[in-house]
C-alpha atoms as a PDB file:
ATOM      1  CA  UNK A   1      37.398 214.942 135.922  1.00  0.00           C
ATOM      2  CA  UNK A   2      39.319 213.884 133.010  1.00  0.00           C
ATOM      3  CA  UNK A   3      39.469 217.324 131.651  1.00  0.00           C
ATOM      4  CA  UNK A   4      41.065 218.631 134.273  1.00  0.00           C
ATOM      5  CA  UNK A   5      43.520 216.022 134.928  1.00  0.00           C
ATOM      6  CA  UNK A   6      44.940 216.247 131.286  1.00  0.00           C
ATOM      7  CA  UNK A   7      44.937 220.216 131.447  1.00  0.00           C
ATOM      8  CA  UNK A   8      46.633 220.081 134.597  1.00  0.00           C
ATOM      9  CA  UNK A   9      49.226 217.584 133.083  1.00  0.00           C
ATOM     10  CA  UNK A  10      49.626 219.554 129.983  1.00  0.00           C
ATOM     11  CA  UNK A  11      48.145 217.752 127.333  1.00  0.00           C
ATOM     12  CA  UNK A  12      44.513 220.049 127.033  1.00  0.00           C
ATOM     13  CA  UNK A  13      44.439 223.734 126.327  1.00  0.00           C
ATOM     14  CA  UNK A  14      41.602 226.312 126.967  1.00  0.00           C
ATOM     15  CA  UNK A  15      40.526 225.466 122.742  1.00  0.00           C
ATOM     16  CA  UNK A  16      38.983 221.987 123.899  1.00  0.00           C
ATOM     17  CA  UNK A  17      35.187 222.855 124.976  1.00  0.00           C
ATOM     18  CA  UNK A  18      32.347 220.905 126.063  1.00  0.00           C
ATOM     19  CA  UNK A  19      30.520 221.517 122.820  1.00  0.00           C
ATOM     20  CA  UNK A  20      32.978 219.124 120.844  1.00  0.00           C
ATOM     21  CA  UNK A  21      33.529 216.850 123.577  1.00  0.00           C
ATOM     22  CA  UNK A  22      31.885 213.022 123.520  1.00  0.00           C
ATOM     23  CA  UNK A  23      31.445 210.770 126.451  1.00  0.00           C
ATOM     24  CA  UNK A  24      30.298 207.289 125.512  1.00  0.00           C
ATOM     25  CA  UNK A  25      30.326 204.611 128.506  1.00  0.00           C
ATOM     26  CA  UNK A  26      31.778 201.397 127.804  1.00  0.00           C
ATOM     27  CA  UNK A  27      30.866 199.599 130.496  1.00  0.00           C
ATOM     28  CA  UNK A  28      28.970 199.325 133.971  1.00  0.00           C
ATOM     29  CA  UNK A  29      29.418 196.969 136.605  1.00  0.00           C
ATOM     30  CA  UNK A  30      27.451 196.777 139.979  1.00  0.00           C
ATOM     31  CA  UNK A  31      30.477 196.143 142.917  1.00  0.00           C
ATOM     32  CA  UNK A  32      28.423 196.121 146.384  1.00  0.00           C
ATOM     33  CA  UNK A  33      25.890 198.381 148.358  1.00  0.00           C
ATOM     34  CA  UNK A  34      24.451 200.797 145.564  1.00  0.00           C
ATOM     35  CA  UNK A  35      28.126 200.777 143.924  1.00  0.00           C
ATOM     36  CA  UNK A  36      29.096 200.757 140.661  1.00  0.00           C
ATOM     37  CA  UNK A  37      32.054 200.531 138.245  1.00  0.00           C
ATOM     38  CA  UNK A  38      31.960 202.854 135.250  1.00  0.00           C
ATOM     39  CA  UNK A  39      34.526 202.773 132.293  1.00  0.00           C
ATOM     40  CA  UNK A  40      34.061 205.903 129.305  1.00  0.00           C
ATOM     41  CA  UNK A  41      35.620 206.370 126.269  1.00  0.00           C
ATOM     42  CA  UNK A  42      36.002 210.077 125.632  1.00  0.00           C
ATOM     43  CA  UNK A  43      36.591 212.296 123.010  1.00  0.00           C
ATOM     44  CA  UNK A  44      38.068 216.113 123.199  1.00  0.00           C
ATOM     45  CA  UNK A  45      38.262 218.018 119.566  1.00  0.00           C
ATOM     46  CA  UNK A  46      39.909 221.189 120.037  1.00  0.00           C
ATOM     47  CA  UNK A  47      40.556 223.645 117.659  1.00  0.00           C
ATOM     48  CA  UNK A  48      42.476 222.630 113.840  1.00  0.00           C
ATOM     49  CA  UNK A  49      40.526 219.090 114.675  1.00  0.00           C
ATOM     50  CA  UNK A  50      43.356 218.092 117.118  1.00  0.00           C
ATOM     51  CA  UNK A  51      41.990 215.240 119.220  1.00  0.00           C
ATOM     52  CA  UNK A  52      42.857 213.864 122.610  1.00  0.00           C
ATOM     53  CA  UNK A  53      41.008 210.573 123.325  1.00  0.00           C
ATOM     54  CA  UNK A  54      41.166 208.871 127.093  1.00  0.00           C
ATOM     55  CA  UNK A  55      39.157 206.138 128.965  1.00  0.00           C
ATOM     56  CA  UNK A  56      37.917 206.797 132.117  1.00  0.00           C
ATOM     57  CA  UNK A  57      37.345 203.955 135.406  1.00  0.00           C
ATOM     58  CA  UNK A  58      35.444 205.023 138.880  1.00  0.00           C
ATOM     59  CA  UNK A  59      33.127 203.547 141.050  1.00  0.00           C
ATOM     60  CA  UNK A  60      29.728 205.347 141.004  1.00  0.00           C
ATOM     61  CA  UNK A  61      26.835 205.396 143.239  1.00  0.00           C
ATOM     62  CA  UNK A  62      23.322 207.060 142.762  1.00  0.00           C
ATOM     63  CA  UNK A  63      24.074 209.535 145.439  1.00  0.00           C
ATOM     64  CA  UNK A  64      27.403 210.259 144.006  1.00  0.00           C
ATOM     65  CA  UNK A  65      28.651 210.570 140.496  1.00  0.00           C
ATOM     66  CA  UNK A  66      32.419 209.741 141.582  1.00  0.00           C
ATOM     67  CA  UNK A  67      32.767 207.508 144.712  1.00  0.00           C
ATOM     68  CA  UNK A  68      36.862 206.923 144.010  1.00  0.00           C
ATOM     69  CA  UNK A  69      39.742 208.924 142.475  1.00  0.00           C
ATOM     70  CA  UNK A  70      39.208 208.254 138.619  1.00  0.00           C
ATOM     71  CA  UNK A  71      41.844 206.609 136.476  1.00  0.00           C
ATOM     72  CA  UNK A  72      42.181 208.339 133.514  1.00  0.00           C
ATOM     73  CA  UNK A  73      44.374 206.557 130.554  1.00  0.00           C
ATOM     74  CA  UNK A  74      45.126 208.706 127.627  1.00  0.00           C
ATOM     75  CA  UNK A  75      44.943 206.698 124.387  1.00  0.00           C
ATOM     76  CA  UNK A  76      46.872 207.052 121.652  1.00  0.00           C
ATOM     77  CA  UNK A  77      46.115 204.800 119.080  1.00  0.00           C
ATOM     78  CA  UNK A  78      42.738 202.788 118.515  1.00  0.00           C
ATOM     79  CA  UNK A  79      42.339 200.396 115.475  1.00  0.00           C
ATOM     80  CA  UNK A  80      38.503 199.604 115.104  1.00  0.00           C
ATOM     81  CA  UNK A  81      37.138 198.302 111.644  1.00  0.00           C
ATOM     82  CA  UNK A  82      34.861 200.949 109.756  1.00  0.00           C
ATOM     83  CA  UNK A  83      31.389 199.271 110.770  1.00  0.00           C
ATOM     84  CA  UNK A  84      32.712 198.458 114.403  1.00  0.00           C
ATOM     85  CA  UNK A  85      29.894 200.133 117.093  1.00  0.00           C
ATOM     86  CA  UNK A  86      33.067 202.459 118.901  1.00  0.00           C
ATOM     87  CA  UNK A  87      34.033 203.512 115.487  1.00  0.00           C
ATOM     88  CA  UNK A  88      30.536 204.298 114.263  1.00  0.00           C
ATOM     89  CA  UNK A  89      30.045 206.513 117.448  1.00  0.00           C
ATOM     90  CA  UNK A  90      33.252 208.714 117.595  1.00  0.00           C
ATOM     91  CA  UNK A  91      32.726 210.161 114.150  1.00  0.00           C
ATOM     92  CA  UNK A  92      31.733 213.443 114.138  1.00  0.00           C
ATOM     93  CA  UNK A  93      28.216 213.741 112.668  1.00  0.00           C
ATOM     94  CA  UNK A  94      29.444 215.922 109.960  1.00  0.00           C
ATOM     95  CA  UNK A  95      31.491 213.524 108.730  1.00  0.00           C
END
């Protein structure tokens, strides 16, 4: 979902592929009656290493993978220390 909403706004181009793309999820909160609020932090690398990062909120059931419109909120800066868990996880492995 957030793919889409940021190519259809503009800011993602067909060079941004699943195979560089990294979805971690940040947080999980049961709401009511099998519901549940999910918040991701993801990743897109596209081509020349440019990088678009956005978090992502919907509610969630196990029937469903999106019961609600999702927010998406495109990020543009993120100061983490070196050893801090986010940091540690969107580093490319190569790195």
């Amino acid at each position: 979902m957030a793919f889409v909403t940021l190519k259809n706004r503009g800011y993602l181009e067909n060079e941004f592929g699943p195979d560089k793309t990294k979805t971690f999820r940040i947080a999980s909160e049961f709401i009511e009656n099998g519901i549940y609020r999910q918040v991701h932090l993801t990743k897109f690398e596209g081509k020349h290493k440019k990088v678009v990062t956005v978090i992502t909120i919907c509610n969630v059931s196990h029937e469903e993978c999106s019961e609600s419109d999702v927010d998406v909120i495109l990020v543009d800066k993120m100061f983490f220390p070196d050893e801090s868990i986010v940091s540690m996880l969107m580093k490319d492995k190569d790195s």
